[in-house]
N, C-alpha and C. Protein backbone atom coordinates (compact mmCIF):
# COMPACT_ATOMS: atom_id res chain seq x y z
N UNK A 1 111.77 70.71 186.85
CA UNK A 1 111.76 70.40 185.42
C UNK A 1 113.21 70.33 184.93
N UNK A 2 113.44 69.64 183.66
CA UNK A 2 114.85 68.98 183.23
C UNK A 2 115.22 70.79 182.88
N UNK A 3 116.54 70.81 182.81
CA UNK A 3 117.09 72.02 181.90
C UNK A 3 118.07 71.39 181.03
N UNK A 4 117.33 71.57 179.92
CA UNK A 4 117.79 71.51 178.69
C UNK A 4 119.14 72.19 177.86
N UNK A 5 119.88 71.68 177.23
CA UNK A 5 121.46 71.99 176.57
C UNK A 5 121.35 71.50 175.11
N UNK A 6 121.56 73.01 174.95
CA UNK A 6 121.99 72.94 172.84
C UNK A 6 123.34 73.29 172.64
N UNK A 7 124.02 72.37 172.14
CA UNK A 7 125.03 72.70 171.91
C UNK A 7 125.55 72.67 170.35
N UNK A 8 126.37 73.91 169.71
CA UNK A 8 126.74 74.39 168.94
C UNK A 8 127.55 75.15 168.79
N UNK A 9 128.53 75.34 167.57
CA UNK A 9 129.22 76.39 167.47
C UNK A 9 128.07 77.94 167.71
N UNK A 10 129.46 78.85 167.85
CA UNK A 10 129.04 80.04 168.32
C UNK A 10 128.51 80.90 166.67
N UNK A 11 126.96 81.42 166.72
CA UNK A 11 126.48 82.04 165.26
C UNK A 11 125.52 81.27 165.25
N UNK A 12 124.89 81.74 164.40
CA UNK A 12 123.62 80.66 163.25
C UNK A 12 124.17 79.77 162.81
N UNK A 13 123.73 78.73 162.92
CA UNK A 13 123.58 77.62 161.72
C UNK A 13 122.47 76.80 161.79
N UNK A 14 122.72 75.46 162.15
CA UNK A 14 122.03 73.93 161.95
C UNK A 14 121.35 74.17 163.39
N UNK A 15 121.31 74.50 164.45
CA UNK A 15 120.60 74.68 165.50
C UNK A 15 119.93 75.64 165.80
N UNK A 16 119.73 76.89 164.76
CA UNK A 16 119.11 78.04 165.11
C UNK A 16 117.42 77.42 165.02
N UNK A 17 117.15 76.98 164.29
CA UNK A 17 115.54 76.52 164.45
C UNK A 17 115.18 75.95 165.93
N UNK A 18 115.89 75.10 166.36
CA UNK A 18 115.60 74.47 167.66
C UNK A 18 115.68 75.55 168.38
N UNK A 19 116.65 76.45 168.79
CA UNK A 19 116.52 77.65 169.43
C UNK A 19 115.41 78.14 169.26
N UNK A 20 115.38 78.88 168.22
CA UNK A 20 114.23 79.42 168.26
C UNK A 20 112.52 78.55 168.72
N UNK A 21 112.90 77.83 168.40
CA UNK A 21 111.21 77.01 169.44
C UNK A 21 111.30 77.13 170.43
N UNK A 22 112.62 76.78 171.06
CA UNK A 22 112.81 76.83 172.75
C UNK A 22 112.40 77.98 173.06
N UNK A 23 112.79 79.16 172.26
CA UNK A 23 112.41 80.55 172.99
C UNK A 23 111.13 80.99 172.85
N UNK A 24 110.29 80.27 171.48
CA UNK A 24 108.92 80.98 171.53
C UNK A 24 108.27 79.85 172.50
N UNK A 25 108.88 78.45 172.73
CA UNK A 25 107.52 78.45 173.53
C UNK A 25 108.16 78.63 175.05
N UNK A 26 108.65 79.55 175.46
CA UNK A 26 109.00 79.80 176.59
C UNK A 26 109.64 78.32 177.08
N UNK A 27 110.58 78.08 177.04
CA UNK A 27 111.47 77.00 177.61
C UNK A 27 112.90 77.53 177.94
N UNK A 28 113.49 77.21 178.95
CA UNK A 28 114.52 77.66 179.39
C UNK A 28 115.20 76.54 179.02
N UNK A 29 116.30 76.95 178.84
CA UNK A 29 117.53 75.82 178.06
C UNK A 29 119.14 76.57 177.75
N UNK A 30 119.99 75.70 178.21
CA UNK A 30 121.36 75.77 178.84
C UNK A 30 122.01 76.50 177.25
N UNK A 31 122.12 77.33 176.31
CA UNK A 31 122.85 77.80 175.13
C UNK A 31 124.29 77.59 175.22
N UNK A 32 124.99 76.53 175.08
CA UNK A 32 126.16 76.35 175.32
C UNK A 32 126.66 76.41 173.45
N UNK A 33 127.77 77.06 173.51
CA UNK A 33 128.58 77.45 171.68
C UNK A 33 130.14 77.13 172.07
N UNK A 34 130.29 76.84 171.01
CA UNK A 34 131.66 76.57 171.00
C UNK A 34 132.55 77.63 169.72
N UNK A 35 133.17 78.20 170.45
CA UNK A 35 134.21 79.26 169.45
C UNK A 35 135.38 78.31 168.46
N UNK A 36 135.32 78.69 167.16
CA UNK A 36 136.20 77.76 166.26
C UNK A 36 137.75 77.30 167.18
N UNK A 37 138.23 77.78 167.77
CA UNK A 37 139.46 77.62 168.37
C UNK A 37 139.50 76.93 169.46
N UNK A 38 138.48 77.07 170.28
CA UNK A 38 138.01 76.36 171.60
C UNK A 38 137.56 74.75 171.14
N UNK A 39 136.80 74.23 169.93
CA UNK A 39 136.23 73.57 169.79
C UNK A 39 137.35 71.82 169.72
N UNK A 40 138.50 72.02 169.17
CA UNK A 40 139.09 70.95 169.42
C UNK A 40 139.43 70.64 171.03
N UNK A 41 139.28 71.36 171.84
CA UNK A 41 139.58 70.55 173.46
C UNK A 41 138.02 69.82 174.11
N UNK A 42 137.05 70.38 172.73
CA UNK A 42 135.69 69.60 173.50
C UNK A 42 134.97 68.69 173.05
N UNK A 43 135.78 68.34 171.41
CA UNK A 43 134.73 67.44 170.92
C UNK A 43 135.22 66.53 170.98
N UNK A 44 135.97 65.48 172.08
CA UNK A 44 135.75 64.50 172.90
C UNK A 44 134.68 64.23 173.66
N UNK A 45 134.24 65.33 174.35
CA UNK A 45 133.20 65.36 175.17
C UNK A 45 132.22 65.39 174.35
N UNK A 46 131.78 65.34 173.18
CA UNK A 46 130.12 65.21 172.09
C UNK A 46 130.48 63.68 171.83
N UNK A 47 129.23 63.45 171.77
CA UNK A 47 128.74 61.90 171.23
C UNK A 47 129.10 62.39 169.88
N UNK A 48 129.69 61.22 169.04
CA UNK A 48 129.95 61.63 167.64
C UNK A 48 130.96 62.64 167.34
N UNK A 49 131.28 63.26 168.60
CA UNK A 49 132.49 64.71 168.60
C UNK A 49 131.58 65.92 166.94
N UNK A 50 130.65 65.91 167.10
CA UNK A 50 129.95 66.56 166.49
C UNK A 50 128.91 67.32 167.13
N UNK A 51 128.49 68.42 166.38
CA UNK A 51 127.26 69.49 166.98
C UNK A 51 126.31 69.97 166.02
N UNK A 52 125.31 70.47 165.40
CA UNK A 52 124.64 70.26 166.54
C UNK A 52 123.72 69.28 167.62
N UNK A 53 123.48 69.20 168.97
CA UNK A 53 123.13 68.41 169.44
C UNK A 53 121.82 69.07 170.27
N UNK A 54 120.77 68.72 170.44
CA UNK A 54 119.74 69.33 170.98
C UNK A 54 118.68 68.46 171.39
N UNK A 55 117.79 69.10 172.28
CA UNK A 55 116.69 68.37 173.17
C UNK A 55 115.44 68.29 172.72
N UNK A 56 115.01 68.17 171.23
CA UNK A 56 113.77 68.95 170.70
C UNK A 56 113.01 67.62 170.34
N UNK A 57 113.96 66.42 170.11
CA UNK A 57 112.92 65.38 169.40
C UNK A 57 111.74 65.04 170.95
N UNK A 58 110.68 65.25 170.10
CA UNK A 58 109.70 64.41 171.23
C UNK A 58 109.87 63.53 172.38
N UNK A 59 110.90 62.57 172.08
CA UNK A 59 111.03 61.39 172.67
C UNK A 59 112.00 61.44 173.42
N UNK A 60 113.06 62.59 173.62
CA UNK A 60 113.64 62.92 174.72
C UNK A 60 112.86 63.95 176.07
N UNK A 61 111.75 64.46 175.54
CA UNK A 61 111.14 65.18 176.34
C UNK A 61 110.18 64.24 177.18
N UNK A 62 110.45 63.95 178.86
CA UNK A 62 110.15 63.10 179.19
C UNK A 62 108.82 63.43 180.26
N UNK A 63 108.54 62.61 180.97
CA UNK A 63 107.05 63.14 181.61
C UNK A 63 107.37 64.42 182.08
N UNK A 64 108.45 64.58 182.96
CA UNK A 64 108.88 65.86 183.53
C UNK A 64 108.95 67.08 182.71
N UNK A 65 109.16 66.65 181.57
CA UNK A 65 108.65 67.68 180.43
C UNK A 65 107.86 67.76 179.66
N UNK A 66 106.31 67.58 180.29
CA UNK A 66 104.91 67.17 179.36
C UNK A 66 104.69 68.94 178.96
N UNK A 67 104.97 69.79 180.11
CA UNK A 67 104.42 71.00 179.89
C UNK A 67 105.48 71.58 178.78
N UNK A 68 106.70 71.28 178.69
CA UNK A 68 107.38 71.56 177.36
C UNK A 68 106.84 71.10 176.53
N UNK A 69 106.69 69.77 176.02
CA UNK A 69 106.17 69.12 174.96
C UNK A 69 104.58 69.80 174.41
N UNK A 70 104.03 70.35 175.55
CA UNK A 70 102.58 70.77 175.27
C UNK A 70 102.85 72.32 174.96
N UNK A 71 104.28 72.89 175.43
CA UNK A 71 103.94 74.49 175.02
C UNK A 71 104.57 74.70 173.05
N UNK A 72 105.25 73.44 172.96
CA UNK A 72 105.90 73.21 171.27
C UNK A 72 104.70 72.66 170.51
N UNK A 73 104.23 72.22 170.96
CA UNK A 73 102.55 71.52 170.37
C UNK A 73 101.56 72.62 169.90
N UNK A 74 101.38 73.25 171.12
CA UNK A 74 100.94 74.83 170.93
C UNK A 74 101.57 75.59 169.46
N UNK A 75 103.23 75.82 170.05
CA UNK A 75 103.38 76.88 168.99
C UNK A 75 103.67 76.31 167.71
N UNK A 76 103.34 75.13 167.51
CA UNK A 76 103.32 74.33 166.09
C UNK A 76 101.77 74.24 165.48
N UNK A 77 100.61 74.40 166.13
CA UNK A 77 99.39 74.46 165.72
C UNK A 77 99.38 76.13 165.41
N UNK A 78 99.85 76.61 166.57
CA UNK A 78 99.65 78.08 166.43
C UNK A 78 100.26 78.72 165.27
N UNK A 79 101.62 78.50 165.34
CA UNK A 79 102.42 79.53 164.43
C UNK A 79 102.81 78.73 163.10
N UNK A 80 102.89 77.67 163.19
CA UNK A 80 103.89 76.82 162.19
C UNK A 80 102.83 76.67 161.15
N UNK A 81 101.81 76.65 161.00
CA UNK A 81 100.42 76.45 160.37
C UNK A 81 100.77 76.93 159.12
N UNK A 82 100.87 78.65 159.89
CA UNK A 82 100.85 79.70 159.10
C UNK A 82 101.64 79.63 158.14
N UNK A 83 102.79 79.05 158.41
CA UNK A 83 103.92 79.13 157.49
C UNK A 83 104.05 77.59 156.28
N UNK A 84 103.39 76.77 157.06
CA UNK A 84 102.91 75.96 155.86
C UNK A 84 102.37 76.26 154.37
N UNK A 85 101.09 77.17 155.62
CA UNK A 85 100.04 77.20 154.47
C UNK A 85 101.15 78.24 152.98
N UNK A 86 101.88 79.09 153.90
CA UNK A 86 102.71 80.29 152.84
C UNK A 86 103.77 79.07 151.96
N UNK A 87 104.20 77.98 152.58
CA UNK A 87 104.47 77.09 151.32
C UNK A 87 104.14 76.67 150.24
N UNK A 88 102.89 76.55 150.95
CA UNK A 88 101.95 75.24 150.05
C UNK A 88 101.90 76.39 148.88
N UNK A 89 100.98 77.94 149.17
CA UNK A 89 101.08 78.60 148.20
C UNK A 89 102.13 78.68 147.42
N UNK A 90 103.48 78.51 147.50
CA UNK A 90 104.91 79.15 147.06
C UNK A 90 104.70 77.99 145.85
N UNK A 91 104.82 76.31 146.58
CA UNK A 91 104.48 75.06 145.75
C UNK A 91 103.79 75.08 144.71
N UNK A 92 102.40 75.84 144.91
CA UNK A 92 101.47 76.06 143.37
C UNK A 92 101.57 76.91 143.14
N UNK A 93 102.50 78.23 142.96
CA UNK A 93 102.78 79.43 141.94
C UNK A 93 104.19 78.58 141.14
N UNK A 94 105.01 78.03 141.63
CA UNK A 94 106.38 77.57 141.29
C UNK A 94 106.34 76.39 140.91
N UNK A 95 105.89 75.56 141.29
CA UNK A 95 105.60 74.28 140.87
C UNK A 95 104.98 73.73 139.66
N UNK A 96 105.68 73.39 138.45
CA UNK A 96 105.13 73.29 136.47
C UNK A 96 104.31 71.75 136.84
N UNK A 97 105.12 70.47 138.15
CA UNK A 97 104.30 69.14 137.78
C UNK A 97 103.35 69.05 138.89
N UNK A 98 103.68 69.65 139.69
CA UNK A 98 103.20 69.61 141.31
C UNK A 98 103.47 68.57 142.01
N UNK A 99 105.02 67.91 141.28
CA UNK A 99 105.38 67.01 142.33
C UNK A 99 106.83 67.71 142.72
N UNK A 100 107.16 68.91 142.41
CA UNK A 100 108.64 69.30 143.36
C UNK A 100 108.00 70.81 143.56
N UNK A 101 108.81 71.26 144.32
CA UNK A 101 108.46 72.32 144.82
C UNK A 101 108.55 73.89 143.90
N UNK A 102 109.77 73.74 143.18
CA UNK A 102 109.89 74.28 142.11
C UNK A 102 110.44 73.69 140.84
N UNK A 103 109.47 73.98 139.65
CA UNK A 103 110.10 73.69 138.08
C UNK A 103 109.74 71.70 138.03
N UNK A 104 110.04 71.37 137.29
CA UNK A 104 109.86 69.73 137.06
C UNK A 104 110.76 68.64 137.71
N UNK A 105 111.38 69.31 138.08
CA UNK A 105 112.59 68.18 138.49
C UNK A 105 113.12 68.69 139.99
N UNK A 106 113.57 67.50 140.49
CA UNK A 106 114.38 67.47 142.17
C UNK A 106 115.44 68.56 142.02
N UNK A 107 115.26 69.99 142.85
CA UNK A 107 116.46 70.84 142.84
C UNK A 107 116.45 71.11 144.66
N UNK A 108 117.63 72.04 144.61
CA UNK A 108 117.91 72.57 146.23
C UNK A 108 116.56 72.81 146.45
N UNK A 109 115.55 73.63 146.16
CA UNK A 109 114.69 74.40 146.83
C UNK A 109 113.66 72.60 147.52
N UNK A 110 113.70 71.76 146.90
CA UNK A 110 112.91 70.49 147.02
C UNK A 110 113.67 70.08 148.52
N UNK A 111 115.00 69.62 148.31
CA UNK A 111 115.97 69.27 149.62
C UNK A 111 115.47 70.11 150.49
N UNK A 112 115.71 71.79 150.45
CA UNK A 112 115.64 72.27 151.78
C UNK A 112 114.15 72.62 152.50
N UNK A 113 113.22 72.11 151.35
CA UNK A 113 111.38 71.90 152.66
C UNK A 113 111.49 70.45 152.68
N UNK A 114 112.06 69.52 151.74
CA UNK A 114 112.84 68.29 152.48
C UNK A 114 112.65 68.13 153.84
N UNK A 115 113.69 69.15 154.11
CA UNK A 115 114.91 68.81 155.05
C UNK A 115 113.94 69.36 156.48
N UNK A 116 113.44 70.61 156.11
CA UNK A 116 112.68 71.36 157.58
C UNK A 116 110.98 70.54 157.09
N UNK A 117 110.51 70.13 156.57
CA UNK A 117 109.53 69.61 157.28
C UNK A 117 109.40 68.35 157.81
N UNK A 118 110.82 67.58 157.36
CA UNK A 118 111.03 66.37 158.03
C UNK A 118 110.96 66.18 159.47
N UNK A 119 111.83 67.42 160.04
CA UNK A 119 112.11 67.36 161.41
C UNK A 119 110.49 68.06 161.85
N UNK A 120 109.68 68.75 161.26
CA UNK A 120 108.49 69.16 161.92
C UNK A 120 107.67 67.90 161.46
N UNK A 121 107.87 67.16 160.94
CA UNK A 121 106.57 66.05 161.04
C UNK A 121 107.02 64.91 162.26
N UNK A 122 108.57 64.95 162.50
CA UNK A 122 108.81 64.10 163.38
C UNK A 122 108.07 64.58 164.55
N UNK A 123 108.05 66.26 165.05
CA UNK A 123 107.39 66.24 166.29
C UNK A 123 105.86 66.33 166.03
N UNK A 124 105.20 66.59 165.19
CA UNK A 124 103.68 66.45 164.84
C UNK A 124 103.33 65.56 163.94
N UNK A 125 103.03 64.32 164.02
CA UNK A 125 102.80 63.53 162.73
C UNK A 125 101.57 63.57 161.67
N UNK A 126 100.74 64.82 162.43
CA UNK A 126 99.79 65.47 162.05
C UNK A 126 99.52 66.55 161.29
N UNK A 127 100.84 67.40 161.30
CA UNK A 127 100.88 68.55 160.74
C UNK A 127 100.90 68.86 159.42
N UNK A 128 101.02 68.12 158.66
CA UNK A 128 100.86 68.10 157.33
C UNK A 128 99.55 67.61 156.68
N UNK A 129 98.16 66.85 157.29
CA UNK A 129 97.14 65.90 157.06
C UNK A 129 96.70 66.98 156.07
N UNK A 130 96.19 67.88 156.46
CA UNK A 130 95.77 68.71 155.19
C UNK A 130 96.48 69.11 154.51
N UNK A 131 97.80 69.38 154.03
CA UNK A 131 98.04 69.39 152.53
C UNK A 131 98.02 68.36 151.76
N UNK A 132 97.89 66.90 152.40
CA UNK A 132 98.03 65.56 151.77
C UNK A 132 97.41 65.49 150.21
C-alpha cells in the first residue's frame, strides 16, 4: 500500500484535520513539518513552495488505496454524522433567518462551516442529503 506524506509547518494549523482522519481511520502516513527557520531551504521542493499539502482528496487515493478510502468512508458515516447533526442544532438556536449560521447576515462563523464542510462534502457527496 502507498505511504502517504503531509506536509506542514511544525504545530497545528491548516493540516491538523487531515491528520487527524489519517489517525482515526488507522492510516499510516509519512508526518513530515517544517520548523520556521528550516523552511526557506525547502520550499523549492513544494509545488507552489507552499504547505499545507496532503493525500486526503478522494481522487488521489488510488485502487491501492481502496481500503484507505473505505476506512475514511467509515469514520465519516461513523463519527462525522455526529458532529453535523451538533451543527445543524448550533444553526437553529443561532440562526434569526436560517440562511447563515449565525444572526442575519454572512459573518466569520458562516466562512468557517463554509470552509470545513466544503472539504467534507468533497470526500462524501452524500453527507449532507439530510440536512438539505
Amino acid at each position: 500500500m502507498s505511504t502517504y506524506k503531509l506536509y506542514n509547518f511544525d504545530g497545528r494549523g491548516r493540516a491538523e484535520i487531515s491528520r487527524l482522519i489519517l489517525v482515526a481511520a488507522g492510516q499510516k502516513f509519512e508526518d513530515i513539518r517544517y520548523e520556521e527557520k528550516e523552511w526557506p531551504s525547502h520550499k523549492s521542493e513544494i509545488p507552489l513552495g507552499q504547505v499545507p499539502i496532503h493525500p486526503l482528496s478522494c481522487s488521489s487515493i488510488s485502487s491501492e488505496g481502496s481500503q484507505t478510502k473505505a476506512s475514511l468512508d467509515q469514520f465519516l458515516v461513523n463519527e462525522l454524522s455526529k458532529y453535523l447533526h451538533n451543527i445543524d442544532i448550533l444553526a437553529k438556536a443561532y440562526s434569526e433567518s436560517g440562511k447563515f449560521f449565525v444572526g442575519n447576515h454572512l459573518n466569520f462563523a458562516d466562512l468557517c462551516v463554509y470552509d470545513a464542510l466544503e472539504s467534507i462534502v468533497e470526500a462524501d457527496t452524500n453527507i449532507l442529503n439530510e440536512y438539505a
